[in-house]
C-alpha atoms as a PDB file:
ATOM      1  CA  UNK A   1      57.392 -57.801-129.265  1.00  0.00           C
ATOM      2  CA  UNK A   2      55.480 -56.471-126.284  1.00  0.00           C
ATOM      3  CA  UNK A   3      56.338 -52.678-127.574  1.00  0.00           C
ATOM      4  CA  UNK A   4      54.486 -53.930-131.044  1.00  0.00           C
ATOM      5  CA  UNK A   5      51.076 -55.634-129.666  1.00  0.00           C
ATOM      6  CA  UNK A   6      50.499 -52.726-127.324  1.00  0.00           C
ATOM      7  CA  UNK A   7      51.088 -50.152-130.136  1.00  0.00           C
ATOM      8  CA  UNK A   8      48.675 -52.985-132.071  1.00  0.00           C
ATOM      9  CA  UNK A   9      46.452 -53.032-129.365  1.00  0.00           C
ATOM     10  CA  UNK A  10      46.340 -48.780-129.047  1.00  0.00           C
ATOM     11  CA  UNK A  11      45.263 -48.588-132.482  1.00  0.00           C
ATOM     12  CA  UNK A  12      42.927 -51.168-132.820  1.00  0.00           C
ATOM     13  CA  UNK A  13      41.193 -49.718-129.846  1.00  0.00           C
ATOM     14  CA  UNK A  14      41.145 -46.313-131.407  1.00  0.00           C
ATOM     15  CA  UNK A  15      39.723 -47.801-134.496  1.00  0.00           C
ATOM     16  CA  UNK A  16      36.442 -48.568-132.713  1.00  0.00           C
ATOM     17  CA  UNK A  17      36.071 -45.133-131.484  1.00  0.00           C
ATOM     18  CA  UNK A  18      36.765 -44.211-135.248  1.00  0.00           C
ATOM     19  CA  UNK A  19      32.672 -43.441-135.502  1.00  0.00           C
ATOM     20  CA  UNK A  20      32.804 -40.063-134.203  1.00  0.00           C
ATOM     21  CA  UNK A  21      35.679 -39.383-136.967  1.00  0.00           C
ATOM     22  CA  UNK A  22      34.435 -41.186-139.337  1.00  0.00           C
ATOM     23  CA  UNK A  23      33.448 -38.217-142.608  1.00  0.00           C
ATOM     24  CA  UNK A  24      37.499 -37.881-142.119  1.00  0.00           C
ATOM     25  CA  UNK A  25      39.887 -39.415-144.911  1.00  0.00           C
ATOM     26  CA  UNK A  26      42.756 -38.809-142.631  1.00  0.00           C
ATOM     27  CA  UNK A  27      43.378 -39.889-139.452  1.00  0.00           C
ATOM     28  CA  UNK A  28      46.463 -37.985-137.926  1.00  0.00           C
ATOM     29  CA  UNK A  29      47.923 -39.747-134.941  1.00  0.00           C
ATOM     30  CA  UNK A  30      49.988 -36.810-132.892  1.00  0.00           C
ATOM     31  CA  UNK A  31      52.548 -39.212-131.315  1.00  0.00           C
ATOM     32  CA  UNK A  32      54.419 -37.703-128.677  1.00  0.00           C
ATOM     33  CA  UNK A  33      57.128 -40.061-127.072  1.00  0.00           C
ATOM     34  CA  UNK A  34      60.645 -39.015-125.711  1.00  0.00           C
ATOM     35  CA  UNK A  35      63.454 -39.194-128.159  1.00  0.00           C
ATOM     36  CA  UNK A  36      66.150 -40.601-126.208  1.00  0.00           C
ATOM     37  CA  UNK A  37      66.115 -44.181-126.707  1.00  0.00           C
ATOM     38  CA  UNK A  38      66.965 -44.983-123.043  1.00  0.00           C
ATOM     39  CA  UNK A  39      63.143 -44.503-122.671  1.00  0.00           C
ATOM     40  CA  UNK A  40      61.001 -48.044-123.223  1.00  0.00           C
ATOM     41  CA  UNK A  41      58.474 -46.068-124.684  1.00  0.00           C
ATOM     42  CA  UNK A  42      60.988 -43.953-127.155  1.00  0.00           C
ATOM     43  CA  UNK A  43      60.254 -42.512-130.270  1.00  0.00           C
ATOM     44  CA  UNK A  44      63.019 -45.007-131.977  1.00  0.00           C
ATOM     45  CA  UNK A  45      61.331 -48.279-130.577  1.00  0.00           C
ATOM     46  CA  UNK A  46      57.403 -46.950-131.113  1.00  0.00           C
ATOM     47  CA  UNK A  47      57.226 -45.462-134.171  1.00  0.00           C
ATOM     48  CA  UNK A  48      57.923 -48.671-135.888  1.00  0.00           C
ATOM     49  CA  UNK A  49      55.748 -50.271-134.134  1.00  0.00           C
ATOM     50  CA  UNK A  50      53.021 -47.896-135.259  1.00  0.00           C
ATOM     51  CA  UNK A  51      54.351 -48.401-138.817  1.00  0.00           C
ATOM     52  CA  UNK A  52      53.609 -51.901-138.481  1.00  0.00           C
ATOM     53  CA  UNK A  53      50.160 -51.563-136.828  1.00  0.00           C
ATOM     54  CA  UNK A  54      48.908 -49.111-139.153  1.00  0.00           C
ATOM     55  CA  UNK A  55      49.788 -51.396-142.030  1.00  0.00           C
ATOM     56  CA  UNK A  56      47.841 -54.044-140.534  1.00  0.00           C
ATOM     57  CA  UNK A  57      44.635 -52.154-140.211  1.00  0.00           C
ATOM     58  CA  UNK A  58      45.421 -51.312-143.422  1.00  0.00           C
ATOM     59  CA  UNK A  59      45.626 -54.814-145.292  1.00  0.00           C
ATOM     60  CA  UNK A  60      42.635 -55.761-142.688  1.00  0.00           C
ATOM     61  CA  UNK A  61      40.651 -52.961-144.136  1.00  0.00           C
ATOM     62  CA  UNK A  62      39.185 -52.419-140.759  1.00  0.00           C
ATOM     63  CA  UNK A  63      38.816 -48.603-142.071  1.00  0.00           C
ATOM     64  CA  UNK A  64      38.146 -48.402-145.549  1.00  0.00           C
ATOM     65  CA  UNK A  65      38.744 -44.896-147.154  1.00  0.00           C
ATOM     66  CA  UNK A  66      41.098 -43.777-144.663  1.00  0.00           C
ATOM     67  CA  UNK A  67      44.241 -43.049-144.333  1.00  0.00           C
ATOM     68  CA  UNK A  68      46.610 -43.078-140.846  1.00  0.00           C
ATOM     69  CA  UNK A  69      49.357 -40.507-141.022  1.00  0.00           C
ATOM     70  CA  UNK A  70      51.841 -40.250-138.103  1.00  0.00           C
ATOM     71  CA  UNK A  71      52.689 -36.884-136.472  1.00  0.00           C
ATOM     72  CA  UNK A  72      55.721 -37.071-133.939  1.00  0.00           C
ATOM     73  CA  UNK A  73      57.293 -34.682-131.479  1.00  0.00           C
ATOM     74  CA  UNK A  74      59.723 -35.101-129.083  1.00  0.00           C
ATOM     75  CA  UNK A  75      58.406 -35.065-125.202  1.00  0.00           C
ATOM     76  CA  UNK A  76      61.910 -34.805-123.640  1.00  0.00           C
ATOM     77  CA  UNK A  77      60.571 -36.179-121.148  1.00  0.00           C
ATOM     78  CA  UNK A  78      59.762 -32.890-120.106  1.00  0.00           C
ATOM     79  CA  UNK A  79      56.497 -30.835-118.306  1.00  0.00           C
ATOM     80  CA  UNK A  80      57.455 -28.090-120.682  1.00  0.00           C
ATOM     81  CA  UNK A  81      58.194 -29.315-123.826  1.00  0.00           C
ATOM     82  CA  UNK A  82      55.968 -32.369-123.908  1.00  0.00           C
ATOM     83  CA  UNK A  83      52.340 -30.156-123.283  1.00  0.00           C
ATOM     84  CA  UNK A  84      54.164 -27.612-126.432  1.00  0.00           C
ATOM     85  CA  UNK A  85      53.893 -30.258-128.728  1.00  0.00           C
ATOM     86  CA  UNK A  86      50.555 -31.161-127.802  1.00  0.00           C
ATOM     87  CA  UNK A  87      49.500 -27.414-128.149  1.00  0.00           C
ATOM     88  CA  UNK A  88      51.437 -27.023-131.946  1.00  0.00           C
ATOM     89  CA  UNK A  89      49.405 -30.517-132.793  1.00  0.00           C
ATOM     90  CA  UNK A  90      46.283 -29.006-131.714  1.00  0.00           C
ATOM     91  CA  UNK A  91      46.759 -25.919-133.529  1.00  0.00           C
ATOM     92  CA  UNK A  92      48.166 -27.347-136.495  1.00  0.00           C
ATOM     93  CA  UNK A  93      45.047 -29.343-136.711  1.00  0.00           C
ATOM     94  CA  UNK A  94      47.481 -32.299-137.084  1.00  0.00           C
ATOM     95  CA  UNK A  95      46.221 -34.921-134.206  1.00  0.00           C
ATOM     96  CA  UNK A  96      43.332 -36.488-133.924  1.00  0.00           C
ATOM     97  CA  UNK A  97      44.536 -38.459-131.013  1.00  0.00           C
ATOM     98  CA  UNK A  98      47.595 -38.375-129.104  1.00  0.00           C
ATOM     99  CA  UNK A  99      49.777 -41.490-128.593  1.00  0.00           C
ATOM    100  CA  UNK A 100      51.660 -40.771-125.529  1.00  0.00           C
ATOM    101  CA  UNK A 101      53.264 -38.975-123.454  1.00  0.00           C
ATOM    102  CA  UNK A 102      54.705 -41.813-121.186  1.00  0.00           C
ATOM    103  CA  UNK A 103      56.468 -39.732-118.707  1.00  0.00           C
ATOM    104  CA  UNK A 104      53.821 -38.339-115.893  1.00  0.00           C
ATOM    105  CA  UNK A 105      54.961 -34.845-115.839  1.00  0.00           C
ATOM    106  CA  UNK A 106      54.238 -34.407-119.488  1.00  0.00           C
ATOM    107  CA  UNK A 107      51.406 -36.297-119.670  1.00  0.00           C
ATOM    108  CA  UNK A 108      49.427 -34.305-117.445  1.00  0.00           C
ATOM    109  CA  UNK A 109      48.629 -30.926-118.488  1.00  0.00           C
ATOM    110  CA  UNK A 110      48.185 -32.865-121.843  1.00  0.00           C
ATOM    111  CA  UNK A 111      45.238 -34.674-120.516  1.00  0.00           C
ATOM    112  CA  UNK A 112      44.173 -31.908-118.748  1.00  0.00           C
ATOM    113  CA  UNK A 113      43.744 -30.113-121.702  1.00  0.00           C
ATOM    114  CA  UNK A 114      42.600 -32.473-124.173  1.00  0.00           C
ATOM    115  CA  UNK A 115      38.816 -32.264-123.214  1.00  0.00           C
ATOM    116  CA  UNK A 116      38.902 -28.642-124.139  1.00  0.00           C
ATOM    117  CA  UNK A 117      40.098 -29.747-127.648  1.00  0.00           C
ATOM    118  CA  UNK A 118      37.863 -33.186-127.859  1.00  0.00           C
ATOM    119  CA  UNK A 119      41.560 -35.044-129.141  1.00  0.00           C
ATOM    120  CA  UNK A 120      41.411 -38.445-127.068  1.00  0.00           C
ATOM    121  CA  UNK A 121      45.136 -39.525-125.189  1.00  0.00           C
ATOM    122  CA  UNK A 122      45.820 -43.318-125.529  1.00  0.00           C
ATOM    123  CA  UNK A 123      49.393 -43.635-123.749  1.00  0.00           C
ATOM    124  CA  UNK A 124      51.203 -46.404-121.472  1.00  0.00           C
ATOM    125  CA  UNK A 125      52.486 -44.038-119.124  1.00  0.00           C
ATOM    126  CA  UNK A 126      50.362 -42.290-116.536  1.00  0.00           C
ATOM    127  CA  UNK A 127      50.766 -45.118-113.938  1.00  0.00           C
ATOM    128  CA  UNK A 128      50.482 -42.967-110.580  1.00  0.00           C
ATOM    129  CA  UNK A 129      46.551 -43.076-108.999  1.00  0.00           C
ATOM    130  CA  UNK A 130      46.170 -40.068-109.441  1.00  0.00           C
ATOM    131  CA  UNK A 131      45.311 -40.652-112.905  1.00  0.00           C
ATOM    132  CA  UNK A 132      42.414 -41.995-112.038  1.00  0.00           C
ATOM    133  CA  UNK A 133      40.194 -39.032-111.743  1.00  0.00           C
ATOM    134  CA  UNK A 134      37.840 -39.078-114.654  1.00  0.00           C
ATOM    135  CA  UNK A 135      36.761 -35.805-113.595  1.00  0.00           C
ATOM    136  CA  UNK A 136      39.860 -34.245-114.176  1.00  0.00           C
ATOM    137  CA  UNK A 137      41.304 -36.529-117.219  1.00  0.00           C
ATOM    138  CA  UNK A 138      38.188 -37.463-118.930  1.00  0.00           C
ATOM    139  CA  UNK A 139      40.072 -37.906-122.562  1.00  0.00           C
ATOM    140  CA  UNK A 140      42.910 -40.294-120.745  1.00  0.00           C
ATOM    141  CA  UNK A 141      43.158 -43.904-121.717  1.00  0.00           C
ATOM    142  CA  UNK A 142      45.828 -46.091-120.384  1.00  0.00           C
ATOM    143  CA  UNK A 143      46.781 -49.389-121.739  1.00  0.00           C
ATOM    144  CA  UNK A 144      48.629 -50.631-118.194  1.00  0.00           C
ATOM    145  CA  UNK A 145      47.741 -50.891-114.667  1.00  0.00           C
ATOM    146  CA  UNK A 146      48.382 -48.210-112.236  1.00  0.00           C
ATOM    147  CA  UNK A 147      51.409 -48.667-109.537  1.00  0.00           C
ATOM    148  CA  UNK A 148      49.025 -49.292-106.386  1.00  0.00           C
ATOM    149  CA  UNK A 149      47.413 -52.393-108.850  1.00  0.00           C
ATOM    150  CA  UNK A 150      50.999 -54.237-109.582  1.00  0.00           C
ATOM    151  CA  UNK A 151      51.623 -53.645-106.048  1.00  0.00           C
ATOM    152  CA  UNK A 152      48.172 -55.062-104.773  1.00  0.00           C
ATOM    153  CA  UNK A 153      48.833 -57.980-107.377  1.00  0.00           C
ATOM    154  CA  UNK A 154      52.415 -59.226-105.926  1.00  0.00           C
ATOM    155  CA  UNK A 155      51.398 -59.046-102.208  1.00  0.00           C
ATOM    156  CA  UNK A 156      47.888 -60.987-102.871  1.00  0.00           C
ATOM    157  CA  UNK A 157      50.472 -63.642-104.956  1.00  0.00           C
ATOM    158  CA  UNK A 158      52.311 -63.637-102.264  1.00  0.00           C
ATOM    159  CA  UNK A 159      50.023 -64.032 -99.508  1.00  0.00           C
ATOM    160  CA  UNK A 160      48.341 -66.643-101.965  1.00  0.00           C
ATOM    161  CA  UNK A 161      51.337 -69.103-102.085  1.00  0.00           C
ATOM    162  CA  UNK A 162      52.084 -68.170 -98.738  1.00  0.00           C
ATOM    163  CA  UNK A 163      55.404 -67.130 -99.253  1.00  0.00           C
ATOM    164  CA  UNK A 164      57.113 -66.007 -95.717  1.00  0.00           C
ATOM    165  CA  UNK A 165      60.748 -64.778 -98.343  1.00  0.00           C
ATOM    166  CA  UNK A 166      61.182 -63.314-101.344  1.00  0.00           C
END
């Protein structure tokens, strides 16, 4: 259930930033996602998920006159072949924003390069600091906390119960 309200939750989001898309009837989202379903964030556990959200901004008619169509590629987890599908999406013209990568290696050069080619990256991966830089990932948009942040969380809780073992 939490796979399907943060896929929810992704595409909501990128319906408010639908403005700057908006003369488009089609909306392509280029998901990119591992394959292998030992991944949380695999292709076989998302893509429904995205099924399901795109139906319910459909009934919702939260974008009248458009329609969502889902590209996918396979990451592989993989600094090579995730930033390849990226670069066949972009010059396929068949992404308007990328969903995913998850996996930090591919994820990357992917929102390195996505400025360049004004296609947004919404993904729940990217959870190092370094990910931060704005400079350097302007286009990046992560729908979790970073690492340092869950770490910062469970010593303040607990420091705040004053717990002395875990």
């Amino acid at each position: 259930m939490d796979v399907i309200f943060n896929v929810y939750l992704i595409i909501s989001t990128f319906c408010i930033l639908i403005p700057s898309i908006s003369s488009l009837n089609e909306i392509k989202l280029g998901v990119i996602l591992p394959g292998d379903p030992k991944f949380a964030w695999s292709l076989s556990k998302v893509l429904p998920a995205i099924s399901y959200a795109i139906e319910n901004v459909e009934k919702q008619n939260i974008l009248p006159n458009h329609k969502m169509i889902i590209n996918y590629k396979d990451s592989n987890c993989s600094e090579t072949i995730g930033p390849l599908a990226a670069i066949d999406m972009f010059m396929n013209k068949s992404a308007d924003v990328f969903i995913g990568p998850v996996c930090d290696y591919a994820i990357a050069p992917i929102a390195r390069f996505s400025p360049h080619w004004n296609i947004p990256v919404l993904s729940a991966g990217a959870l190092v600091q370094d990910f931060d830089d704005k400079k350097e990932y302007k286009l990046l948009t992560r729908v979790q906390g970073v690492y340092s942040d869950m770490a910062k969380f469970f010593v303040d809780t607990v420091a705040s119960f004053n717990w002395t073992r875990l």
